[in-house]
Protein backbone atom coordinates (compact mmCIF):
# COMPACT_ATOMS: atom_id res chain seq x y z
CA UNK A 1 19.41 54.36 -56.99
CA UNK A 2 21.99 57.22 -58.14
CA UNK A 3 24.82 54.79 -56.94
CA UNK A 4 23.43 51.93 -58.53
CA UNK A 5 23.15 54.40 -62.12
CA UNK A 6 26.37 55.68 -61.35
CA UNK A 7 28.03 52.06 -61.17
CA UNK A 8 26.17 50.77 -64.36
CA UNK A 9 27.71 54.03 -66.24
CA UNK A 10 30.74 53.38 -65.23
CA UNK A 11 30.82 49.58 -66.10
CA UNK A 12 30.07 50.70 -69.67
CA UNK A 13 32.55 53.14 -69.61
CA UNK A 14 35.31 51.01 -68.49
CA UNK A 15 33.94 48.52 -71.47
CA UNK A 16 33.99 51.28 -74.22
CA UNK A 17 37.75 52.78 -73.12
CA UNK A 18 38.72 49.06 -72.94
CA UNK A 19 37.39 48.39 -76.64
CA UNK A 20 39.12 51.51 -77.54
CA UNK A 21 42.32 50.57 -76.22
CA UNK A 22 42.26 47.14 -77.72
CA UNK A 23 41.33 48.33 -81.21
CA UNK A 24 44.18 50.94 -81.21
CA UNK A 25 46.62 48.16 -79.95
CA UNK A 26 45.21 46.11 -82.47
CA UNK A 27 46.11 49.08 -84.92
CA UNK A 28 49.57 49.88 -83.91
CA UNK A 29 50.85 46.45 -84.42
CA UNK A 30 49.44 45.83 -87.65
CA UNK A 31 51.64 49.52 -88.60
CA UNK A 32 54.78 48.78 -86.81
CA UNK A 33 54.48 51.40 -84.41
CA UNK A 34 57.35 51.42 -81.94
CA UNK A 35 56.48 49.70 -78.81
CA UNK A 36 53.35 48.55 -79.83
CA UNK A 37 53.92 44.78 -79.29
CA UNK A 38 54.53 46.09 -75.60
CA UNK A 39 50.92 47.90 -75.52
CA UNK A 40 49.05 45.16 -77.21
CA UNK A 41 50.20 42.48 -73.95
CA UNK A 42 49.13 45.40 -71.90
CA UNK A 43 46.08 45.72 -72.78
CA UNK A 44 45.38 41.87 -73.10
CA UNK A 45 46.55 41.41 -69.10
CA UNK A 46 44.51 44.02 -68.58
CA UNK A 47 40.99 42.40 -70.05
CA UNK A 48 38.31 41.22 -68.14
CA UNK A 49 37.95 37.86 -66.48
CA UNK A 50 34.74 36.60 -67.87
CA UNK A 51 33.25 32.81 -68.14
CA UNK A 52 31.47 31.11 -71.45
CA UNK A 53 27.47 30.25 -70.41
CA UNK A 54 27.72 26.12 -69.55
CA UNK A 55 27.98 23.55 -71.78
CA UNK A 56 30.23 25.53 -74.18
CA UNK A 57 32.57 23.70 -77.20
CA UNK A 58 36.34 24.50 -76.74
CA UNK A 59 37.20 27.84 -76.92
CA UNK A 60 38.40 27.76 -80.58
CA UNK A 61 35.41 25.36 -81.82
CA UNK A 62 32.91 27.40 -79.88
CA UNK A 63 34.02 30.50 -81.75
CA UNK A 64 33.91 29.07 -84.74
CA UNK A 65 30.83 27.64 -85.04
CA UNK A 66 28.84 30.33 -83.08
CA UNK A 67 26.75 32.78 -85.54
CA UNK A 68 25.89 35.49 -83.03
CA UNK A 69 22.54 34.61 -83.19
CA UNK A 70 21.66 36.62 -79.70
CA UNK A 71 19.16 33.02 -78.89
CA UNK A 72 21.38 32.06 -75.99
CA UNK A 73 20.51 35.62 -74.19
CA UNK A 74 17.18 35.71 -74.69
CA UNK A 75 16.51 32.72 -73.11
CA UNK A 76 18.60 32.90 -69.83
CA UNK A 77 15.83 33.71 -67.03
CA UNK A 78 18.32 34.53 -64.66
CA UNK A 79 20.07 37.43 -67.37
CA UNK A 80 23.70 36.85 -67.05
CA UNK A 81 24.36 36.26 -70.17
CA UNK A 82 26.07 39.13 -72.54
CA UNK A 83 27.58 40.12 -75.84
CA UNK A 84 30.88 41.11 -76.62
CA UNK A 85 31.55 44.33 -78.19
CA UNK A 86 35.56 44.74 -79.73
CA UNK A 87 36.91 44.38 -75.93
CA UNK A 88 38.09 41.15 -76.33
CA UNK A 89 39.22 41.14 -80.01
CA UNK A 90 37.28 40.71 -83.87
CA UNK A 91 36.89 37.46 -83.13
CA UNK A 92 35.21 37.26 -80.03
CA UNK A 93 33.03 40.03 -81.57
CA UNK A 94 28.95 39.60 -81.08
CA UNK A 95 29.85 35.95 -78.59
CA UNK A 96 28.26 35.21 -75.61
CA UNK A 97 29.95 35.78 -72.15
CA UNK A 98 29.07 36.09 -68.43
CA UNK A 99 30.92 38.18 -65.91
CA UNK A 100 29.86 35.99 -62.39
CA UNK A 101 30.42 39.18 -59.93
CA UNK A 102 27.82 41.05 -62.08
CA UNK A 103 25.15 37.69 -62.44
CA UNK A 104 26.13 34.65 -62.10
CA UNK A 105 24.92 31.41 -64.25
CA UNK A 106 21.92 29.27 -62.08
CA UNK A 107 22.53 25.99 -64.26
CA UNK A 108 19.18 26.00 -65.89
CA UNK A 109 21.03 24.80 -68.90
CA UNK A 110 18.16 26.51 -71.47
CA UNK A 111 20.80 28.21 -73.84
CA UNK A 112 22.32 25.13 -74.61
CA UNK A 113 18.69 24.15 -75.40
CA UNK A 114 18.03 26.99 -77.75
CA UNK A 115 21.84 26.67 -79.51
CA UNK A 116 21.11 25.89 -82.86
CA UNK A 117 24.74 25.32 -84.07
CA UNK A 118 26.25 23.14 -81.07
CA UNK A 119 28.33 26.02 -80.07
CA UNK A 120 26.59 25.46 -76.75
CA UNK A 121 25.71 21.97 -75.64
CA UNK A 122 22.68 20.66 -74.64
CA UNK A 123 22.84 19.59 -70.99
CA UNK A 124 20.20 17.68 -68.93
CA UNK A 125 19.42 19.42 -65.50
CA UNK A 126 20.49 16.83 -63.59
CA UNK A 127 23.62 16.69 -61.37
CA UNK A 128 25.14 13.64 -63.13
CA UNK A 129 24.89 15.73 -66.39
CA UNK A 130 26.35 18.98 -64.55
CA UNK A 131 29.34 17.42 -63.64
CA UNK A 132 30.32 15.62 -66.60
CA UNK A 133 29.56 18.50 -69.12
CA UNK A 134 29.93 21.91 -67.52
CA UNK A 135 33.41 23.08 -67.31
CA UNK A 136 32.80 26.89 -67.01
CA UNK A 137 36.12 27.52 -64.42
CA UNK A 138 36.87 26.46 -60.97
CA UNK A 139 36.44 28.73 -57.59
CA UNK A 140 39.65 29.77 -55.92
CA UNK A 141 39.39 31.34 -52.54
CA UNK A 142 41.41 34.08 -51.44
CA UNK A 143 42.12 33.29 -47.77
CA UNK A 144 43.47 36.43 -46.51
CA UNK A 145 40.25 38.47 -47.81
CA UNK A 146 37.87 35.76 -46.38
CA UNK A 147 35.66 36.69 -43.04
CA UNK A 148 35.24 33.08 -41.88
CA UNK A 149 39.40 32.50 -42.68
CA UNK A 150 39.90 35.64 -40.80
CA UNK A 151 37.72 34.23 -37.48
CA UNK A 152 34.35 35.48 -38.70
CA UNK A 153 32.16 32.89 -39.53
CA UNK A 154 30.58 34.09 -42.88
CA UNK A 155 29.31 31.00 -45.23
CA UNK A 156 27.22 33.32 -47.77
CA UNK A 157 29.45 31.36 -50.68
CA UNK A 158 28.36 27.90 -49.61
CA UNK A 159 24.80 28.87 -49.31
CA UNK A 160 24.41 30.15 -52.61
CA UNK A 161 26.05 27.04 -53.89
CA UNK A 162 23.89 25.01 -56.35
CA UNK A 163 26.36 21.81 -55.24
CA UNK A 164 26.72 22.08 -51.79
CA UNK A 165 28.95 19.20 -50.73
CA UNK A 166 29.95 18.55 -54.39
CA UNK A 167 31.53 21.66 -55.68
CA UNK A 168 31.96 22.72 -51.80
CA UNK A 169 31.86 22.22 -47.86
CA UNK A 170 32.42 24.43 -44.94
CA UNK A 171 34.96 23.86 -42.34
CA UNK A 172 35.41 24.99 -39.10
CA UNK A 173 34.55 28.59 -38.94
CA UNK A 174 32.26 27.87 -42.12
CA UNK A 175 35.90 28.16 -43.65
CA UNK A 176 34.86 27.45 -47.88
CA UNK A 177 37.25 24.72 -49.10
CA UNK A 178 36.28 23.96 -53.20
CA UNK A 179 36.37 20.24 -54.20
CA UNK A 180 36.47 19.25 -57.54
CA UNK A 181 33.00 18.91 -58.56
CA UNK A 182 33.18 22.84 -59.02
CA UNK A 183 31.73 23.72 -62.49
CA UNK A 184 32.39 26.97 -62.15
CA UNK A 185 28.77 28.78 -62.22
CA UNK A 186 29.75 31.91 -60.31
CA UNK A 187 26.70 31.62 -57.59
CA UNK A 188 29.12 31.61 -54.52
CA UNK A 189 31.46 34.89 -56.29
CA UNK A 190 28.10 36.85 -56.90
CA UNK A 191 27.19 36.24 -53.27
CA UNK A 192 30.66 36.79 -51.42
CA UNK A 193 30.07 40.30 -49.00
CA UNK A 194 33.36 41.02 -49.43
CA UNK A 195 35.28 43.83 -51.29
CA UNK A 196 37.10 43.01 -53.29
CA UNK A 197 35.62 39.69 -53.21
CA UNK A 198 37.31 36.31 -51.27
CA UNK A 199 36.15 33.80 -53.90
CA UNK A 200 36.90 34.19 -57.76
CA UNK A 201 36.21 31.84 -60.48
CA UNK A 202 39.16 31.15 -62.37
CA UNK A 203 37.77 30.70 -66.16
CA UNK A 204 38.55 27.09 -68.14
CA UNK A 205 38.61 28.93 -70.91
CA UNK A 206 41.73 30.94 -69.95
């Protein structure tokens, strides 16, 4: 329990100082500060990797027509889904995001449901209406920090995979190989024992 209070603390501390740091980037370009064009990339390679919830417009139509309403959140069962503070700029300010090694997405597809501006589509719960509408990222595995690629046969991310077969299959060694029905959910990063972890979803909306 302490390290579990001592981890969520952090977390929030690493979000304010990273809100700070944006904001003062933000600051110094906008005066012409010496080297502040050099600080501002810093701190935007230095962001977090974070995916939209499914069924999400285009970056720069999802931003604009979502009103922050907060319904999106409320309704995910599975609680992955979060608010953005200033770490990621003005105007990603108050719009939802999911960070998959924290809680992943299940695909229950209710926030699209509850969207009341489109900013999030509505997607049926069925696989044919997965594949053709989510587009949250795509898993990449990191062979070198994978058990089963290392000879010890592991498998946790292909068991926690709500497309087994689809999005991925086992090899020899239950070896994960991603195909390209991968929507990018998260299920198989939150799972992975490893740390750092083997298997990292690259976001689409990168």
């Amino acid at each position: 329990m302490a390290l579990a209070t001592f981890l969520y603390f952090a977390m929030n501390r690493r979000r304010f100082f990273a809100a700070v740091l944006k904001v003062t980037a933000t600051a110094a370009v906008a005066t012409g500060l010496p080297g502040a064009t050099a600080l501002a990339r810093g701190v935007m390679r230095y962001r977090a990797r974070f995916l939209r919830p499914p069924g999400v417009l285009p970056e720069a139509d999802f931003l604009a027509r979502c009103i922050r309403c907060g319904r999106c959140a409320e309704i995910c069962p599975n609680h992955c889904i979060r608010y953005f503070g200033l770490e990621d700029g003005i105007a990603a300010l108050g719009t939802p995001y999911i960070i998959p090694r924290e809680q992943a997405c299940i695909l229950c597809m209710k926030c699209g449901d509850v969207c009341s501006t489109g900013a999030i589509q509505p997607v049926q719960r069925k696989m044919e209406a997965v594949l053709a509408k989510v587009k949250m990222g795509h898993a990449r595995v990191e062979k070198p920090l994978c058990l089963s690629y290392q000879g010890q046969s592991c498998g946790v991310c292909y068991r926690a995979c709500p497309l087994q077969g689809v999005a991925m299959r086992v090899g020899y060694m239950e070896q994960p190989q991603v195909l390209d029905g991968c929507v990018g959910c998260g299920l198989c990063e939150r799972s992975c024992i490893q740390m750092p972890q083997a298997i990292r979803i690259v976001p689409n909306h990168a």
